[in-house]
C-alpha atoms as a PDB file:
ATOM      1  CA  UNK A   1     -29.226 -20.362  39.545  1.00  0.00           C
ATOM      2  CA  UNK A   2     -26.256 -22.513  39.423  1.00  0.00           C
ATOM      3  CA  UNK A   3     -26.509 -25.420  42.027  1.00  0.00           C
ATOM      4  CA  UNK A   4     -23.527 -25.502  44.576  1.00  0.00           C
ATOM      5  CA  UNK A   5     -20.824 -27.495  43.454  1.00  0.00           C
ATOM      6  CA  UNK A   6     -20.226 -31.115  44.046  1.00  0.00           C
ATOM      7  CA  UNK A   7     -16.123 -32.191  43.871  1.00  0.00           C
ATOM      8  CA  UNK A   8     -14.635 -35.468  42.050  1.00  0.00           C
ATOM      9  CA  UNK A   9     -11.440 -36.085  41.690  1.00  0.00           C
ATOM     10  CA  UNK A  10     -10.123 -35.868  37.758  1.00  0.00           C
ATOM     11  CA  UNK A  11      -6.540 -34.400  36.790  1.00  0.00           C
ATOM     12  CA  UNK A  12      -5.271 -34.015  40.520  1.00  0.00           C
ATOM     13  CA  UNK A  13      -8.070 -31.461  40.972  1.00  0.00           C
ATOM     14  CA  UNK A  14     -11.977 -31.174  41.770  1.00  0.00           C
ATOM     15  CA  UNK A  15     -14.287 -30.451  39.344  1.00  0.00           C
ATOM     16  CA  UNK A  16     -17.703 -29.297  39.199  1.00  0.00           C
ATOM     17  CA  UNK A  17     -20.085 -32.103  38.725  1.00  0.00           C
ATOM     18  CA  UNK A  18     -23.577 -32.380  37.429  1.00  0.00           C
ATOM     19  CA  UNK A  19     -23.983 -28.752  36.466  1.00  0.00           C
ATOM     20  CA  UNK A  20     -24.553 -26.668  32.962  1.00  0.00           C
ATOM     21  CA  UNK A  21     -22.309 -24.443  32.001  1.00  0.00           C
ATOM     22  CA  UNK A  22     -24.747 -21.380  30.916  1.00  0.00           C
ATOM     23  CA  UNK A  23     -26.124 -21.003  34.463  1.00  0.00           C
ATOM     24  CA  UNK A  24     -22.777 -20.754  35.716  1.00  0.00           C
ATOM     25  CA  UNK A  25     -20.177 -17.995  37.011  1.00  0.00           C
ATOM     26  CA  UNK A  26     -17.085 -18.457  36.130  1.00  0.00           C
ATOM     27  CA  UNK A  27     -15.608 -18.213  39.765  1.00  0.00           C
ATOM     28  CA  UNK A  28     -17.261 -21.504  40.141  1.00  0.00           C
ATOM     29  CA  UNK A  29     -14.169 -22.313  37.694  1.00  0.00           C
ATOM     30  CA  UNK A  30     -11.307 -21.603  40.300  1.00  0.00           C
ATOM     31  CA  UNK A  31      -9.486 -24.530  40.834  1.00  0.00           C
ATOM     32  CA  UNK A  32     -11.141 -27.117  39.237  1.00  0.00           C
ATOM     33  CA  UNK A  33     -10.809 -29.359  35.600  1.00  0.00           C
ATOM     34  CA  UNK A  34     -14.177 -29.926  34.544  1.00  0.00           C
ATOM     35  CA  UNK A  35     -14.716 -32.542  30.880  1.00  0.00           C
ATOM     36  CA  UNK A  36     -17.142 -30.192  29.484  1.00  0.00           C
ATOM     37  CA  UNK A  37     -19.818 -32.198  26.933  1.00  0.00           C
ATOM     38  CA  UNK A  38     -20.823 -30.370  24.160  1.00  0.00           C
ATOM     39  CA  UNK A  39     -24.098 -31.065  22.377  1.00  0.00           C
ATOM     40  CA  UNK A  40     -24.220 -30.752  18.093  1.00  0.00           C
ATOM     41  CA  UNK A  41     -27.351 -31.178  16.592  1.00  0.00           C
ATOM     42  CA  UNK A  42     -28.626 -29.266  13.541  1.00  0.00           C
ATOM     43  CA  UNK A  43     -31.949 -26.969  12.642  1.00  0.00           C
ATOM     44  CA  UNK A  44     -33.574 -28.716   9.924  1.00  0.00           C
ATOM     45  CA  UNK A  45     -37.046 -30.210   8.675  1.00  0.00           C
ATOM     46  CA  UNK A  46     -37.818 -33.606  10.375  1.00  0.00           C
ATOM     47  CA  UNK A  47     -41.401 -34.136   8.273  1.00  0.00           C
ATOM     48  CA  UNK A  48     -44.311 -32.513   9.136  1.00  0.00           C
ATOM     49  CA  UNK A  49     -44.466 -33.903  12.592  1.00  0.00           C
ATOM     50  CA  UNK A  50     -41.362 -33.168  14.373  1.00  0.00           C
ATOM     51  CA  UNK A  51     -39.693 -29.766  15.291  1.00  0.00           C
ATOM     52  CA  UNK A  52     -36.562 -28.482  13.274  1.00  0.00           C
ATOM     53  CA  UNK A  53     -34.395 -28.844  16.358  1.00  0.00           C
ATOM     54  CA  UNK A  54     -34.894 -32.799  16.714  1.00  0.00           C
ATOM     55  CA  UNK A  55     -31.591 -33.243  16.259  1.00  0.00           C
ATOM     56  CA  UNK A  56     -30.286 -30.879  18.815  1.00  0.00           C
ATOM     57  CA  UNK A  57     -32.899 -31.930  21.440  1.00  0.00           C
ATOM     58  CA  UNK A  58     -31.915 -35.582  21.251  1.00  0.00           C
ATOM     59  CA  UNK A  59     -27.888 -34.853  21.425  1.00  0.00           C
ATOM     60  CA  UNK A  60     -28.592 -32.564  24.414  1.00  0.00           C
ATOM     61  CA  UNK A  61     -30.732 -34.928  26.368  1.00  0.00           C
ATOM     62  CA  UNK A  62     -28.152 -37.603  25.692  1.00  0.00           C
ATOM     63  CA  UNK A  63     -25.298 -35.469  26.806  1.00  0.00           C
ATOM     64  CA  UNK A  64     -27.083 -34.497  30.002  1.00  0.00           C
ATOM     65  CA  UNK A  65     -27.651 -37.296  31.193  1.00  0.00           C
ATOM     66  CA  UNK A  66     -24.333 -38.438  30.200  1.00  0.00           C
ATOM     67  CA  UNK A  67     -22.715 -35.705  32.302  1.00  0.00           C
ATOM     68  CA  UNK A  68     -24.636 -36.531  34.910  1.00  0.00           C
ATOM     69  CA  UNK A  69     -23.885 -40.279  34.946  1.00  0.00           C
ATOM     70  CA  UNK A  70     -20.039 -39.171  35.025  1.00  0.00           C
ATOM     71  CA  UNK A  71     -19.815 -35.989  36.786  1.00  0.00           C
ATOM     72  CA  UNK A  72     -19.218 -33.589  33.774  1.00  0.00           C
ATOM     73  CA  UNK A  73     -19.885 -29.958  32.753  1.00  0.00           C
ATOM     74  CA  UNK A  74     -23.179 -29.625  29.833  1.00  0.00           C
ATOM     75  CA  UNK A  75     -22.428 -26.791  27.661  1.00  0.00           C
ATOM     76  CA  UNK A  76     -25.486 -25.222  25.649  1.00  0.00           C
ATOM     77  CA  UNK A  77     -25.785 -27.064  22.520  1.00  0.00           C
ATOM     78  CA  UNK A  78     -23.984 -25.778  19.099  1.00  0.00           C
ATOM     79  CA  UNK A  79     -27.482 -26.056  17.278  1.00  0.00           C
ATOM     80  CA  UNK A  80     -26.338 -25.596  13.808  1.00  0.00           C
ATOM     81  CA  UNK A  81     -24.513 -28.625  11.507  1.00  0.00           C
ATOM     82  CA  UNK A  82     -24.494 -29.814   7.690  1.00  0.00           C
ATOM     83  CA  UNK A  83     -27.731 -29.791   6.734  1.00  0.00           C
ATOM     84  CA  UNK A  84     -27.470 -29.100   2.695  1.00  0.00           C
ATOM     85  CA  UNK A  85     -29.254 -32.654   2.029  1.00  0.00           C
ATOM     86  CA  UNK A  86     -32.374 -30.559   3.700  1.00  0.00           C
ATOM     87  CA  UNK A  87     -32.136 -26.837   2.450  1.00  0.00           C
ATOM     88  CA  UNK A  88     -35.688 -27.235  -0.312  1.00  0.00           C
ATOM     89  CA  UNK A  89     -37.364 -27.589   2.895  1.00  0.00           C
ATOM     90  CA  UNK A  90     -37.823 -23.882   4.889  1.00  0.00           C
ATOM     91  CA  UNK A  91     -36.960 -23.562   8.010  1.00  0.00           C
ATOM     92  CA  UNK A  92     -33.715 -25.731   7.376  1.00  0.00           C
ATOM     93  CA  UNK A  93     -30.519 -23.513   8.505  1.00  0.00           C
ATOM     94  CA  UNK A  94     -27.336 -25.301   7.180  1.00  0.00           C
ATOM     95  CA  UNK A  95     -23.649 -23.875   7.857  1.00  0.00           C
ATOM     96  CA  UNK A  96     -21.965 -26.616   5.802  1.00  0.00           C
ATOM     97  CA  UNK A  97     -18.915 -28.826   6.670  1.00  0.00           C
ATOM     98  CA  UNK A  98     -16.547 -26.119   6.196  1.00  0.00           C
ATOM     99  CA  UNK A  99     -17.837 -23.767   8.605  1.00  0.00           C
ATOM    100  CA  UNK A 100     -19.057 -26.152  10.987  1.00  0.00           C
ATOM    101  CA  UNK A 101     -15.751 -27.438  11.202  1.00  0.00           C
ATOM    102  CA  UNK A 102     -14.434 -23.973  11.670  1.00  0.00           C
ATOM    103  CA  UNK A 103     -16.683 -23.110  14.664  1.00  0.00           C
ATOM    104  CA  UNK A 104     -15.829 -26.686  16.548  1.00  0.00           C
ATOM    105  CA  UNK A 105     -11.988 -26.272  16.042  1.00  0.00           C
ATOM    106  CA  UNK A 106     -12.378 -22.777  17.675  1.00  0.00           C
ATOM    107  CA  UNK A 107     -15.025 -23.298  20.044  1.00  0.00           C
ATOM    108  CA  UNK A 108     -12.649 -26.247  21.194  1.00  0.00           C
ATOM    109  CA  UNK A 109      -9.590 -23.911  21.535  1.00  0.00           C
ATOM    110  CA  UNK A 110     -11.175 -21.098  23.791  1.00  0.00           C
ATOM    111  CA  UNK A 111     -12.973 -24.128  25.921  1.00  0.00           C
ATOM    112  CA  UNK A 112      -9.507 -25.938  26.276  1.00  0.00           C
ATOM    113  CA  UNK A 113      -7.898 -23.135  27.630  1.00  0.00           C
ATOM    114  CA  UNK A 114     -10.466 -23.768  30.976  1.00  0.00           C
ATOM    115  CA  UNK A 115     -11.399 -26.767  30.209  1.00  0.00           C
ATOM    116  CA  UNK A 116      -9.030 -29.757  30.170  1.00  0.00           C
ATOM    117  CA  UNK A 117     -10.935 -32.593  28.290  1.00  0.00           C
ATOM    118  CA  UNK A 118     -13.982 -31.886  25.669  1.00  0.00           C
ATOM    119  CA  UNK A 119     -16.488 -34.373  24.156  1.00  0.00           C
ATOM    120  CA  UNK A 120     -18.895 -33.419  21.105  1.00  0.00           C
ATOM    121  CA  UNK A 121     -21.878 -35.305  21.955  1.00  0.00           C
ATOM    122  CA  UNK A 122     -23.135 -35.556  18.002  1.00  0.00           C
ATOM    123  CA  UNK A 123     -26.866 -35.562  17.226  1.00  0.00           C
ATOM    124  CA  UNK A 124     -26.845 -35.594  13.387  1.00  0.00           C
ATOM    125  CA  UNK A 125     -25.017 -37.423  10.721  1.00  0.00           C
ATOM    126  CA  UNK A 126     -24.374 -34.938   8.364  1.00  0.00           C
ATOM    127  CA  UNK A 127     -22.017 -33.539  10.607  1.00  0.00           C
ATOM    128  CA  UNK A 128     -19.464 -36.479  11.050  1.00  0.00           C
ATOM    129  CA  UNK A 129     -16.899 -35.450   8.192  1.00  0.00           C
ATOM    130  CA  UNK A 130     -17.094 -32.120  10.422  1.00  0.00           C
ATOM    131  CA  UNK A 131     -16.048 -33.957  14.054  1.00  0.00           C
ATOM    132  CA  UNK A 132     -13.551 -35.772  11.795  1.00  0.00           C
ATOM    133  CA  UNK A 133     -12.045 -33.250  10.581  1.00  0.00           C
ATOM    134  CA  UNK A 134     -11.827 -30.860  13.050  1.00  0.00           C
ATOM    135  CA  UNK A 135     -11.083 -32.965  15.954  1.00  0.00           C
ATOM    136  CA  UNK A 136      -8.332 -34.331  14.142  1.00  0.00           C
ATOM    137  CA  UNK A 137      -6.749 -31.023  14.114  1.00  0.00           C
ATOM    138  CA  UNK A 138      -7.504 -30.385  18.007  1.00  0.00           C
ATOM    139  CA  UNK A 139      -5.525 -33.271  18.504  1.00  0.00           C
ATOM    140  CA  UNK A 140      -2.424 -32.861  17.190  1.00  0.00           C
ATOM    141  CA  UNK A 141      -2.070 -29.752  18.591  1.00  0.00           C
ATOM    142  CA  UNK A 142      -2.140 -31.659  21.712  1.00  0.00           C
ATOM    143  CA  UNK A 143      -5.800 -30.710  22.903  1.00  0.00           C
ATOM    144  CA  UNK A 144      -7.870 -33.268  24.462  1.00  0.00           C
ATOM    145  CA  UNK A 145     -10.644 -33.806  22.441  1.00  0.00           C
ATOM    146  CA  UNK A 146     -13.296 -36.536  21.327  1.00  0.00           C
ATOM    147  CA  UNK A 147     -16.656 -36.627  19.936  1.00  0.00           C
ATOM    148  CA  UNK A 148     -19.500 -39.369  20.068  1.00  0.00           C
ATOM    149  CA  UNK A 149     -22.516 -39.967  17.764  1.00  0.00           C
ATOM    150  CA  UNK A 150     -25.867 -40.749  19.771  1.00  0.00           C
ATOM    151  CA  UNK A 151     -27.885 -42.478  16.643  1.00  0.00           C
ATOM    152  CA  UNK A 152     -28.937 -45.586  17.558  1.00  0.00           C
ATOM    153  CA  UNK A 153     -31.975 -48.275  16.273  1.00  0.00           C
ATOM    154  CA  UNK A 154     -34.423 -50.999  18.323  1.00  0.00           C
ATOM    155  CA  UNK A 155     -33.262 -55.211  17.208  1.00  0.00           C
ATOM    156  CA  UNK A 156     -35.330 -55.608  14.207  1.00  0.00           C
ATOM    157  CA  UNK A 157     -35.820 -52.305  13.297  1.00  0.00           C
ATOM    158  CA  UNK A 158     -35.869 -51.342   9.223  1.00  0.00           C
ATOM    159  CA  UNK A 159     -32.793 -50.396   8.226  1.00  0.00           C
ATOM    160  CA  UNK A 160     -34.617 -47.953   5.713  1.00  0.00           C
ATOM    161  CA  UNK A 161     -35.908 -45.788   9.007  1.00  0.00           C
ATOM    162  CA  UNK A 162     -32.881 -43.014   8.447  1.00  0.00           C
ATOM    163  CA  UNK A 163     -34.949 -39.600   9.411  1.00  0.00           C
ATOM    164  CA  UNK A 164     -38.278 -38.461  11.053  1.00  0.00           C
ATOM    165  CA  UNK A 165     -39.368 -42.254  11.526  1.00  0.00           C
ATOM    166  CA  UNK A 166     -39.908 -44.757  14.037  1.00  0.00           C
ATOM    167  CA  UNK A 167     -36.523 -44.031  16.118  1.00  0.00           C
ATOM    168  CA  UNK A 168     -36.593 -40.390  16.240  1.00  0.00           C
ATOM    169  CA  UNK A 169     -40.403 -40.290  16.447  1.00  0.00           C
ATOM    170  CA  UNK A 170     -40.369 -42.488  18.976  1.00  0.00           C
ATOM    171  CA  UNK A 171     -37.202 -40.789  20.930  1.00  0.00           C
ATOM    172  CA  UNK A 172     -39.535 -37.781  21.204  1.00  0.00           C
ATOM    173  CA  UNK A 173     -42.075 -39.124  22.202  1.00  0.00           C
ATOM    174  CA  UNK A 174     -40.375 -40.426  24.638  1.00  0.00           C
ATOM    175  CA  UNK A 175     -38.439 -36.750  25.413  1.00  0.00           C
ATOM    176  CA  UNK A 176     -41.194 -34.533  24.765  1.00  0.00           C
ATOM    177  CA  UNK A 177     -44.163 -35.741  23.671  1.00  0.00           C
ATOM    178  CA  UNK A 178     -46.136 -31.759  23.438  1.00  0.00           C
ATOM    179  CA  UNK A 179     -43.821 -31.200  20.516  1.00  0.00           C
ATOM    180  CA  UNK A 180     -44.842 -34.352  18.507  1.00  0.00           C
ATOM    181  CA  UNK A 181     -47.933 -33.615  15.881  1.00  0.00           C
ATOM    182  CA  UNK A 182     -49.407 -37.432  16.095  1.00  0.00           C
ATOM    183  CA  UNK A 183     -51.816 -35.904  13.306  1.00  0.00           C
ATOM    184  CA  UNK A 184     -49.676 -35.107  10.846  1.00  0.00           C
ATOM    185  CA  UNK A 185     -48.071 -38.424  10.940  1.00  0.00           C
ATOM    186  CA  UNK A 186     -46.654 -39.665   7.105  1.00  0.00           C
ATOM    187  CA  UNK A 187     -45.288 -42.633   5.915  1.00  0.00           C
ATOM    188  CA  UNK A 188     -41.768 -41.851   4.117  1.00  0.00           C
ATOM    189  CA  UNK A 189     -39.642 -43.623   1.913  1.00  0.00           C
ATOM    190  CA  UNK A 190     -38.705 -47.099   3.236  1.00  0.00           C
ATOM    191  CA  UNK A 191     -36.580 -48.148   0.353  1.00  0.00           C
ATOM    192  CA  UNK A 192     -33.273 -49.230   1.110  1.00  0.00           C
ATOM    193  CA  UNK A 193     -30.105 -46.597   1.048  1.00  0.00           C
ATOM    194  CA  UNK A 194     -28.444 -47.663  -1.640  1.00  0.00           C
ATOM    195  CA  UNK A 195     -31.114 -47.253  -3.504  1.00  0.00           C
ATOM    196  CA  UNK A 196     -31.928 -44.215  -2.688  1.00  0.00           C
ATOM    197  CA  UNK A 197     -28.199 -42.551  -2.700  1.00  0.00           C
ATOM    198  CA  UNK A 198     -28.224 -41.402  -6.679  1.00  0.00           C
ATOM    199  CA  UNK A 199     -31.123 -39.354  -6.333  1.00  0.00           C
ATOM    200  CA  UNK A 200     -29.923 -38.177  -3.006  1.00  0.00           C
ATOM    201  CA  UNK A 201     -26.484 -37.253  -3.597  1.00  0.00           C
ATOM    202  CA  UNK A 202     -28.573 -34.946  -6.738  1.00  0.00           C
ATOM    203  CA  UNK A 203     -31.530 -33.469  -5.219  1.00  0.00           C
ATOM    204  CA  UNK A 204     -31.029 -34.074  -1.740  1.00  0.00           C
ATOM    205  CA  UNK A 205     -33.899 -35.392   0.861  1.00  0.00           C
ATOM    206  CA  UNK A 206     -36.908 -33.737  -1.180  1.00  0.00           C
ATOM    207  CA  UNK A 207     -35.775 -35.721  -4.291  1.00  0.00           C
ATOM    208  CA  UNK A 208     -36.513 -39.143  -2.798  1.00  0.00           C
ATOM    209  CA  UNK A 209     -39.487 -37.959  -0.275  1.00  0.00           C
ATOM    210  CA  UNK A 210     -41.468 -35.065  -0.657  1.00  0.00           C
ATOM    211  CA  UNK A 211     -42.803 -35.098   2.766  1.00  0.00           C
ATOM    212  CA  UNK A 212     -39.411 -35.161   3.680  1.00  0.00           C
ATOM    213  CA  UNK A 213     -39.510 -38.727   5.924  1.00  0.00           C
ATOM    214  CA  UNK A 214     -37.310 -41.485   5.646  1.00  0.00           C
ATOM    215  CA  UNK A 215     -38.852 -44.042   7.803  1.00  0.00           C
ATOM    216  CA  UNK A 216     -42.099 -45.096   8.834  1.00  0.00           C
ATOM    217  CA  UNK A 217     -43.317 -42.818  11.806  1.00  0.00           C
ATOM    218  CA  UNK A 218     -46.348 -44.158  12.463  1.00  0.00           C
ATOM    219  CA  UNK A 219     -45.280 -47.480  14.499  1.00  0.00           C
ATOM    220  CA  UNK A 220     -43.568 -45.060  17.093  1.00  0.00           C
ATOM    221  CA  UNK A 221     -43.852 -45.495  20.766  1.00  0.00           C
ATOM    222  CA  UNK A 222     -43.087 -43.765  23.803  1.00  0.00           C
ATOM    223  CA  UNK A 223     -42.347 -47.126  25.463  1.00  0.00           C
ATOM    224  CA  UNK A 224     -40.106 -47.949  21.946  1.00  0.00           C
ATOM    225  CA  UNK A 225     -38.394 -44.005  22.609  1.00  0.00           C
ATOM    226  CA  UNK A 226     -37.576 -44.849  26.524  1.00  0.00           C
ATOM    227  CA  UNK A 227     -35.810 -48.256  25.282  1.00  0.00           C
ATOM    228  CA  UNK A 228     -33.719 -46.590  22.358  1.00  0.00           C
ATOM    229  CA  UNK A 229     -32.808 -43.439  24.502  1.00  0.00           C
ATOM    230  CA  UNK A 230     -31.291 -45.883  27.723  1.00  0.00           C
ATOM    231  CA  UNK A 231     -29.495 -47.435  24.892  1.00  0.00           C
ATOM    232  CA  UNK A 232     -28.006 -44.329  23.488  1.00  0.00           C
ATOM    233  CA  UNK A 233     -27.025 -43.172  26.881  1.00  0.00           C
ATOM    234  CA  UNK A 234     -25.590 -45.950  28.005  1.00  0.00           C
ATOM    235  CA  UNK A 235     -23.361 -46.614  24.626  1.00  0.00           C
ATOM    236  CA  UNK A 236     -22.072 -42.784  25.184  1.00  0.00           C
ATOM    237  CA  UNK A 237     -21.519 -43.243  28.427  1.00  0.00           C
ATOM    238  CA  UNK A 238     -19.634 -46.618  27.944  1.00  0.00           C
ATOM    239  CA  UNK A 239     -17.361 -44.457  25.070  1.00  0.00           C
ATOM    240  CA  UNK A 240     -16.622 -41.311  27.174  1.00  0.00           C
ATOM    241  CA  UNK A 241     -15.626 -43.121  30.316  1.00  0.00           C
ATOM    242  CA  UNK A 242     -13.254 -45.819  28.784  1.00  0.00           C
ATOM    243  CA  UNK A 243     -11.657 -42.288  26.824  1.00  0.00           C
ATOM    244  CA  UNK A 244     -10.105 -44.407  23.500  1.00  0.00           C
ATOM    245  CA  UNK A 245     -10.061 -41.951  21.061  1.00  0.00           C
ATOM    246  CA  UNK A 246      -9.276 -42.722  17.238  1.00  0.00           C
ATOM    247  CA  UNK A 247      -7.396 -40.705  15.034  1.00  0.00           C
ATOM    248  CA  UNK A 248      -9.914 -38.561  14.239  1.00  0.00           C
ATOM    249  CA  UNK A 249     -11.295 -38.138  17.793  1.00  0.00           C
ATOM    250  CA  UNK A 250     -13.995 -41.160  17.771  1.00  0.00           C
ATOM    251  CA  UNK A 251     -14.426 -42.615  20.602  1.00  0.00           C
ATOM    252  CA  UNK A 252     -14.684 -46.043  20.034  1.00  0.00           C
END
């Protein structure tokens, strides 16, 4: 059940605040102008010890409480991205750039047509030349658009901790720790990205780690998860309500 409507004031008229968009009617649209914050995340391996929808669970818990902070409308999450770098891995399901970019551009239009202001709240990276490009084309044809990455590190973290390690071990943890499989816990690849690019760019994630970690999940912490999480949602939240997008829809 939808919870009764609270009103702020945002393009001359109320909108609904604090509320998700699936448990909605849409007479709870009449007269209002919500932003409407729209999750991306991706279905794809994240090492033996972290579910496939990682990604999409971190974007979404970002972007709630993101909307929250600032009065906005959560949409369900698009839980599908650019995943190729993943596919020798089952249970990885990858649209690619082209069609991702194809879905946001015309999930974007219907939305806009309600919906005066959107934000992509971004949970993996393979998706960026996606956001790029297709925001870019929302806004030139004049549709108010932006999108936001939520990746984020501890000071003094490795810079070699890129997938299923200490930050995103520890953001679950931290999210929802029944999910986590503490016992099948592997150290990944820690070598440095540049290094690691050739064989990458060739073979994709399985190439450079079989167990398919980048990072060193073991030194993860639900205390660690709590501290990188307040970061992320505070660095969105900073982005979204000071509304400077780039060219290509950052907000920066």
């Amino acid at each position: 059940m939808c919870p009764n409507p609270r009103r702020a004031a945002v393009y001359h008229r109320g909108v609904i605040a604090g509320t998700e968009l699936g448990e909605c009617t849409y007479s709870q649209f009449d007269g209002t102008a919500p932003t409407l914050m729209v999750p991306v995340g991706s279905t794809e391996q994240h090492g033996p010890h972290l579910p496939l929808d990682t990604d999409t669970r971190i974007a979404t818990a970002v972007a709630r409480s993101v909307a929250a902070g600032l009065g906005h409308l959560l949409a369900p999450a698009i839980p599908y991205g650019a995943s190729g770098e993943h596919q020798s891995f089952p249970g990885t399901i990858s649209i690619g750039t082209a069609a991702l970019t194809a879905v946001l551009v015309e999930y974007a239009r219907s939305a806009c047509d309600w919906a005066p202001r959107l934000v992509f709240v971004n949970g993996h990276g393979g998706n960026l030349d996606a956001l790029r490009s297709a925001t870019a084309t929302l806004r030139r044809e004049g549709r108010d658009t932006g999108w936001v990455s939520v990746r984020a590190q501890e000071p003094g973290d490795s810079p070699a901790d890129f997938h299923a390690g200490h930050t995103e071990t520890s953001l679950l943890l931290h999210l929802c720790p029944q999910v986590v499989r503490r016992e099948r816990y592997v150290r990944g690849n820690t070598a440095p990205l540049a290094e690691l690019l050739p064989a990458l760019r060739s073979g994709g994630v399985a190439a450079v780690s079989p167990s398919g970690v980048l990072g060193d999940p073991t030194t993860a912490t639900a205390a660690a998860g709590s501290r990188i999480f307040a970061d992320m949602v505070a660095d969105c939240l900073r982005r979204v309500r000071q509304w400077r997008p780039g060219p290509d829809g950052m907000l920066g």
